[in-house]
N, C-alpha and C. Protein backbone atom coordinates (compact mmCIF):
# COMPACT_ATOMS: atom_id res chain seq x y z
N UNK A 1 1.87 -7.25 -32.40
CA UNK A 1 3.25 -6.79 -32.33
C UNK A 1 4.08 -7.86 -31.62
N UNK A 2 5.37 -8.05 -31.96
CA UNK A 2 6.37 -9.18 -31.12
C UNK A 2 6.30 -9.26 -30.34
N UNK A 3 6.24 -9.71 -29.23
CA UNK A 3 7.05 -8.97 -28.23
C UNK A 3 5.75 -9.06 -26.95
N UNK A 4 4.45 -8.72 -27.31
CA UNK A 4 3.28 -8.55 -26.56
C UNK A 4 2.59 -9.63 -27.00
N UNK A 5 1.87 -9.95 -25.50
CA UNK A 5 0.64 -10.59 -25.67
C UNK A 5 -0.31 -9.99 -25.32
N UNK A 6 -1.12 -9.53 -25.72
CA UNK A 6 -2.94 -8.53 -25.07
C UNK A 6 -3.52 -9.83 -24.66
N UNK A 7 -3.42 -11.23 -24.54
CA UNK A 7 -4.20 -11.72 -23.74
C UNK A 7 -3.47 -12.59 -22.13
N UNK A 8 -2.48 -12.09 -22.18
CA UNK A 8 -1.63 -12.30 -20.99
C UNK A 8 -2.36 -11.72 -19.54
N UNK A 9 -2.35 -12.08 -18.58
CA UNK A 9 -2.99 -11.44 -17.76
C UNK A 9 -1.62 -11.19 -16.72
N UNK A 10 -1.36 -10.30 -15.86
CA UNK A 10 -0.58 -9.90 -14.42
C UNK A 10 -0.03 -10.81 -13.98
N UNK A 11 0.79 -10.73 -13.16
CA UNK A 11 1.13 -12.43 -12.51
C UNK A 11 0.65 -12.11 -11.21
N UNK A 12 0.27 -10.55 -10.70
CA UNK A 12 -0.30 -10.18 -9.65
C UNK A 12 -0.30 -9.04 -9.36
N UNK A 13 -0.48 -8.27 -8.24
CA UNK A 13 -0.70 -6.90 -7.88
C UNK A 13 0.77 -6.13 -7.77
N UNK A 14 1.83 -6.88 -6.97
CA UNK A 14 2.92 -6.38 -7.07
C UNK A 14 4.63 -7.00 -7.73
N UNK A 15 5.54 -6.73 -7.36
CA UNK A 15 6.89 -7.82 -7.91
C UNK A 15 6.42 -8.42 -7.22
N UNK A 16 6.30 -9.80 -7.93
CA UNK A 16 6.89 -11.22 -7.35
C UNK A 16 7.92 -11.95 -6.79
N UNK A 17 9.17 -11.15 -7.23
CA UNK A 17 10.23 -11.43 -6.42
C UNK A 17 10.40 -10.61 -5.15
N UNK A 18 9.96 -9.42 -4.94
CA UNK A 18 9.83 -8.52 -3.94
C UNK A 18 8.92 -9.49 -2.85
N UNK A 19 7.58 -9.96 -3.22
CA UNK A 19 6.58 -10.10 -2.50
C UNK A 19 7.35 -11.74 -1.86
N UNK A 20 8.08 -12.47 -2.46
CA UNK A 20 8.60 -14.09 -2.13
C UNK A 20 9.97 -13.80 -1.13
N UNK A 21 10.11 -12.53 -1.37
CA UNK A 21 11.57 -12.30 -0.56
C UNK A 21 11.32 -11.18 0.36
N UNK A 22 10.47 -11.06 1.22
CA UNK A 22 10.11 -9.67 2.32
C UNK A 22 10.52 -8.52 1.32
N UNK A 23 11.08 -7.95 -0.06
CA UNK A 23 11.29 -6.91 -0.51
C UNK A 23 10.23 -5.68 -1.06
N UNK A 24 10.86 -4.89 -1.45
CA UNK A 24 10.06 -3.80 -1.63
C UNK A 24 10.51 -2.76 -3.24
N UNK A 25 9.48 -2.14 -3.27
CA UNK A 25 9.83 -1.76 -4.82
C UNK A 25 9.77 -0.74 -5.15
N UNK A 26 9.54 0.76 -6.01
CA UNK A 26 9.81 2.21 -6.18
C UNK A 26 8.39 1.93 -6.85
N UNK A 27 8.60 1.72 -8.27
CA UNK A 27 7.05 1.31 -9.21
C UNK A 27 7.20 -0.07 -9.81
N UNK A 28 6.40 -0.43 -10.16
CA UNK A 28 5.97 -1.70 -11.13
C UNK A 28 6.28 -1.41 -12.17
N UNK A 29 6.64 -2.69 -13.05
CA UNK A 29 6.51 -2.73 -14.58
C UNK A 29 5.89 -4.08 -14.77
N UNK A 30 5.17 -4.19 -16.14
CA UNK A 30 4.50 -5.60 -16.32
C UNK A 30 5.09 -5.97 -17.68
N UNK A 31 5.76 -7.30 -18.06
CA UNK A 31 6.47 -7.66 -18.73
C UNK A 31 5.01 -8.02 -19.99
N UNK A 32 5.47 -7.07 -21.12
CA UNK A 32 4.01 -7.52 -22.04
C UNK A 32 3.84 -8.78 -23.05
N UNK A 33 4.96 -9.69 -22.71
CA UNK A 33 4.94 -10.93 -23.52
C UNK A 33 3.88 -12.04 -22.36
N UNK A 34 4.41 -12.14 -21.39
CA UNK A 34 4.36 -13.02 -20.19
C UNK A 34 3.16 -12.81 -18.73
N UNK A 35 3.28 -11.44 -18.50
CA UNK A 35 2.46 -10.09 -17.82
C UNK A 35 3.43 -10.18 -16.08
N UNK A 36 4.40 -11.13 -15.87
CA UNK A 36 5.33 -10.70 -15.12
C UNK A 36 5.30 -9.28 -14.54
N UNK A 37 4.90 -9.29 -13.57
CA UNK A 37 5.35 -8.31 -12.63
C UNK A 37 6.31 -7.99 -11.86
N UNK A 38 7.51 -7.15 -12.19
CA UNK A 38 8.56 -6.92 -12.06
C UNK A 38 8.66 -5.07 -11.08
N UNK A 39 9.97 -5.53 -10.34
CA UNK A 39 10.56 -3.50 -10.20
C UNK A 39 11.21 -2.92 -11.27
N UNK A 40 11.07 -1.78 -11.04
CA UNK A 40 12.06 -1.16 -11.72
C UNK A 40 13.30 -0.70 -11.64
N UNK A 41 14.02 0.19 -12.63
CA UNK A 41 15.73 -0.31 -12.24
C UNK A 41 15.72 0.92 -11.17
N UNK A 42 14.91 1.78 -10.56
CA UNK A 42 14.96 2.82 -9.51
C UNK A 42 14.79 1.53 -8.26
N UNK A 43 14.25 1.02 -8.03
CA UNK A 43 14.05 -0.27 -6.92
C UNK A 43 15.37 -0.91 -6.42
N UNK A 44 15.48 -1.05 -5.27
CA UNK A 44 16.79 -1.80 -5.21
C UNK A 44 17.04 -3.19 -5.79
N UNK A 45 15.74 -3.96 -5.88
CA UNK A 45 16.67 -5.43 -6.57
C UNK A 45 16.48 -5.43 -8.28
N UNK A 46 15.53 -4.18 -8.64
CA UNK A 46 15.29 -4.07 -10.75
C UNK A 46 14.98 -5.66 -10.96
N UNK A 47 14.17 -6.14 -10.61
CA UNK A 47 13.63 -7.43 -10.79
C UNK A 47 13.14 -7.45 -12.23
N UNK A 48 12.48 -5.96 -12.82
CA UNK A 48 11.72 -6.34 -14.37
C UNK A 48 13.23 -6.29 -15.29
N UNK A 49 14.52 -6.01 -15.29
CA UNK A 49 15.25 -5.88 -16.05
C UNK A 49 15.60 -7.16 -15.97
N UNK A 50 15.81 -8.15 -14.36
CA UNK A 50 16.00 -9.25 -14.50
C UNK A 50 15.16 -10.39 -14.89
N UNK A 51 13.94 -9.72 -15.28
CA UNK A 51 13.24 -10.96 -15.81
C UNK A 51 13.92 -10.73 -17.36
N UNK A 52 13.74 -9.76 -17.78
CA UNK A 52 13.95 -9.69 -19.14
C UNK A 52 15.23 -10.40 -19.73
N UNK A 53 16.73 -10.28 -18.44
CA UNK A 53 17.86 -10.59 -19.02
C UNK A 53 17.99 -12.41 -18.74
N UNK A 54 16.59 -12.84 -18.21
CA UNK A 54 16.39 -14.29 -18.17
C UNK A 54 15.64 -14.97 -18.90
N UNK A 55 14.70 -13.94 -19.64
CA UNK A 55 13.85 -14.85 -20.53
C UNK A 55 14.08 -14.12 -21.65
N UNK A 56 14.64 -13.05 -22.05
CA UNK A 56 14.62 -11.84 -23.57
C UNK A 56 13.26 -11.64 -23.85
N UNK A 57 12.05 -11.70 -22.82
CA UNK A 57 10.86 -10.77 -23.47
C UNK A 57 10.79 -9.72 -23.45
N UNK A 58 11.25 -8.51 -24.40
CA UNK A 58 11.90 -7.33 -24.87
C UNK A 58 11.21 -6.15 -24.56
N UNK A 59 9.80 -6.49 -23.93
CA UNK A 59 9.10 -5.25 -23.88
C UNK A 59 8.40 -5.51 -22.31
N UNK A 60 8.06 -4.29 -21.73
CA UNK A 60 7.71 -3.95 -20.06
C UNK A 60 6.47 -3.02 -20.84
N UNK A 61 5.41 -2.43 -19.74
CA UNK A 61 4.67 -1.74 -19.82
C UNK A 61 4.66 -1.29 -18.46
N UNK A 62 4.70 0.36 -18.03
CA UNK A 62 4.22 0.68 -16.80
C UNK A 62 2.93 -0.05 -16.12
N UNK A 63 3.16 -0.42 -14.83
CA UNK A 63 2.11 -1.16 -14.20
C UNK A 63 1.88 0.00 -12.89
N UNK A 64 1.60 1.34 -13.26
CA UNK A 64 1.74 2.20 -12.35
C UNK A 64 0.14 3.00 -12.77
N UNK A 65 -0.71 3.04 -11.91
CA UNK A 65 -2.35 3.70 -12.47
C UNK A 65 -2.00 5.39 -12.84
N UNK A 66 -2.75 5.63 -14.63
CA UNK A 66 -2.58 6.70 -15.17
C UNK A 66 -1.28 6.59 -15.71
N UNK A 67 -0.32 5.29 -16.24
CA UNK A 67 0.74 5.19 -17.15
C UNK A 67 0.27 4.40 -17.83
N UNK A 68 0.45 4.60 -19.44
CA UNK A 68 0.45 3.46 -20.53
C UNK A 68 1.57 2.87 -21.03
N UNK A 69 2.73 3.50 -21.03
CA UNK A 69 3.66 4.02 -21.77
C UNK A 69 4.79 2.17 -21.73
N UNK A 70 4.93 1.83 -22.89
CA UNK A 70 6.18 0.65 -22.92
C UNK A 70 7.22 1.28 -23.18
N UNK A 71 7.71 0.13 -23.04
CA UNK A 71 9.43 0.00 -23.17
C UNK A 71 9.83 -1.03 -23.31
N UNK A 72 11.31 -0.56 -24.19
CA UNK A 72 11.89 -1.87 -24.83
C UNK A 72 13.41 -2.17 -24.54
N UNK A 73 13.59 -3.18 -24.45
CA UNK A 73 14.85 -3.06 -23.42
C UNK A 73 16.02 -3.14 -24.72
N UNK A 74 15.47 -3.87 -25.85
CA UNK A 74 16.57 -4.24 -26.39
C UNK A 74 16.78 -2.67 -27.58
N UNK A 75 16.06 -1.19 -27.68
CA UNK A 75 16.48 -0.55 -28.06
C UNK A 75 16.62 0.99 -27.21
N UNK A 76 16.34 0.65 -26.37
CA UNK A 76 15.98 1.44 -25.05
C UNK A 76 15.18 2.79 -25.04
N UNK A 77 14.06 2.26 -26.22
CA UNK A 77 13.18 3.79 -26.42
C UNK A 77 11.56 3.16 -25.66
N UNK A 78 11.04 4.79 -25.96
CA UNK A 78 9.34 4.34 -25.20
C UNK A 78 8.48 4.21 -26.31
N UNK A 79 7.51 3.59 -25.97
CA UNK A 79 6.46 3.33 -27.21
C UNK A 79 4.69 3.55 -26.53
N UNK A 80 4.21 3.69 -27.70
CA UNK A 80 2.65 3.43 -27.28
C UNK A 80 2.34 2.11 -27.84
N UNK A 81 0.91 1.83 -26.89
CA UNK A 81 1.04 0.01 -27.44
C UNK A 81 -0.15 -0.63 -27.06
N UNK A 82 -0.87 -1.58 -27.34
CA UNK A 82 -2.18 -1.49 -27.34
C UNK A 82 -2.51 -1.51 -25.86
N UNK A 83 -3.68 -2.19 -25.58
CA UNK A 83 -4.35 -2.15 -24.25
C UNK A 83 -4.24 -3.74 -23.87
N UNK A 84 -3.76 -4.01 -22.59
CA UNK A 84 -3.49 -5.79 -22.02
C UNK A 84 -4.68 -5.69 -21.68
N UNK A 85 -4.46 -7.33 -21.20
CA UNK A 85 -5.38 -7.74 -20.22
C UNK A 85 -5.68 -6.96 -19.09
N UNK A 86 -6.65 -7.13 -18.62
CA UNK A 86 -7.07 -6.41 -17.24
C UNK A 86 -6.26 -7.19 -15.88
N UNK A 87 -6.15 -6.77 -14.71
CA UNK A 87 -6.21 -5.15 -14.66
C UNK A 87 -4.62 -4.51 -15.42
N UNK A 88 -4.66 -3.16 -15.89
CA UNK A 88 -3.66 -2.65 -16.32
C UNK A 88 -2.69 -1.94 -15.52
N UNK A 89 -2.83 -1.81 -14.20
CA UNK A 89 -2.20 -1.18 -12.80
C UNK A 89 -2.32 -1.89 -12.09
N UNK A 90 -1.24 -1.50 -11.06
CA UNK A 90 -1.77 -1.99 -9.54
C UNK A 90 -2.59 -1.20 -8.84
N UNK A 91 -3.42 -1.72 -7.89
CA UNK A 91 -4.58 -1.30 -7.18
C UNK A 91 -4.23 0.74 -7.09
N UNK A 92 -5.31 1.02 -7.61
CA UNK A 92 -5.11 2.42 -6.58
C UNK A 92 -4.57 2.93 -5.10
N UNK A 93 -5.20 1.67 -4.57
CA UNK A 93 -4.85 1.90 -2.87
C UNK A 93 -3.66 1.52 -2.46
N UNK A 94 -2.88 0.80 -3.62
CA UNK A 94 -1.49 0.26 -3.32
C UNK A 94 -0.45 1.66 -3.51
N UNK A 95 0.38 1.42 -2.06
CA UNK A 95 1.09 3.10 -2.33
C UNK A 95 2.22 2.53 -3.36
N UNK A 96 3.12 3.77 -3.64
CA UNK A 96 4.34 3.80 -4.08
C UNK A 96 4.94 4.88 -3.44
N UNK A 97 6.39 4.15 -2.95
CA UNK A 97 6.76 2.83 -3.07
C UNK A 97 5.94 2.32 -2.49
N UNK A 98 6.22 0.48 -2.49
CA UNK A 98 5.45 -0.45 -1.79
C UNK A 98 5.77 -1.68 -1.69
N UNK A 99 5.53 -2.57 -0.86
CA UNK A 99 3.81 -2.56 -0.96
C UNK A 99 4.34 -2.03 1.13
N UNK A 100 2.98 -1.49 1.17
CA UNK A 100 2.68 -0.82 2.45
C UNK A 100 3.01 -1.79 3.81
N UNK A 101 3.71 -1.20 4.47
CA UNK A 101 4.79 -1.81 5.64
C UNK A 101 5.93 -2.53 5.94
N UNK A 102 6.62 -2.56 4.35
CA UNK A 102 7.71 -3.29 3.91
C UNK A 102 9.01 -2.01 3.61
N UNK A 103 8.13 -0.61 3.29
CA UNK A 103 9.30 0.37 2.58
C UNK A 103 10.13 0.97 3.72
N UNK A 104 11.23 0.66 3.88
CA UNK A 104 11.82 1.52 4.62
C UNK A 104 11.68 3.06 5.11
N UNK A 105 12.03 3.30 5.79
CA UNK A 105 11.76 5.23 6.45
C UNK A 105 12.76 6.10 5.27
N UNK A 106 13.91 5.05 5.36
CA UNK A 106 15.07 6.21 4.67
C UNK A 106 14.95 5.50 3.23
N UNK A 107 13.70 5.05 2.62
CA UNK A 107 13.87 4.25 1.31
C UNK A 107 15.16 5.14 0.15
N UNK A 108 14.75 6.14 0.32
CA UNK A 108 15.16 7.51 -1.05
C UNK A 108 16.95 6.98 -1.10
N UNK A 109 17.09 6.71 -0.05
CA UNK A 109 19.06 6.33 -0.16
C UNK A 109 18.99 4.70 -0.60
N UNK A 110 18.07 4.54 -0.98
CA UNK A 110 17.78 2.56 -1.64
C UNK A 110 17.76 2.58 -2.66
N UNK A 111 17.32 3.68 -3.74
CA UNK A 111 16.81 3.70 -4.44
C UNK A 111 17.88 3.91 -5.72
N UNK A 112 17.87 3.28 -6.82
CA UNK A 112 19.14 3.59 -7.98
C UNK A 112 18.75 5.05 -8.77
């Protein structure tokens, strides 16, 4: 399918722009062309919308354990879609929000 690569692997456990800038995130998304690990637009900085509106790779996949579910930015519906590279989540032990000692007390008023 366009848009995906199944042999892309994560770029890591959490956003990358979160993790380079002391920030913090609501859930993950993993960009399925690239495997970019991005926030979501509930997160205060939506880092996976801004990867997308910097490179146009059109499709995200929940990076949240027990979600499969994509998405496409350029028609804004959900899809089913094969299986990536491993791993397909972030760690179990990783909370949400996260990552653990970065989330604010009053996060819920951060949040879009």
């Amino acid at each position: 399918m366009e848009g995906i690569d199944v042999t892309a692997a994560p770029s890591g456990t959490g956003c990358a722009e979160c993790l380079s800038a002391d920030g913090w995130w609501v859930h993950l998304r993993r960009c399925a062309q690239c495997g970019h690990i991005g926030c979501c637009d509930s997160s205060p900085a939506q880092h996976a919308t801004a990867h997308y509106k910097a490179t146009g790779h059109p499709l995200i996949r929940s990076f949240e354990p027990g979600e499969n579910w994509f998405y496409s930015f350029e028609t804004g519906e959900a899809y089913d879609g094969p299986a990536l590279a491993p791993p397909e989540h972030h760690p179990v032990t990783q909370p949400a929000p996260g990552p653990e000692g970065r989330v604010p007390d009053d996060w819920q008023s951060h949040i879009h």
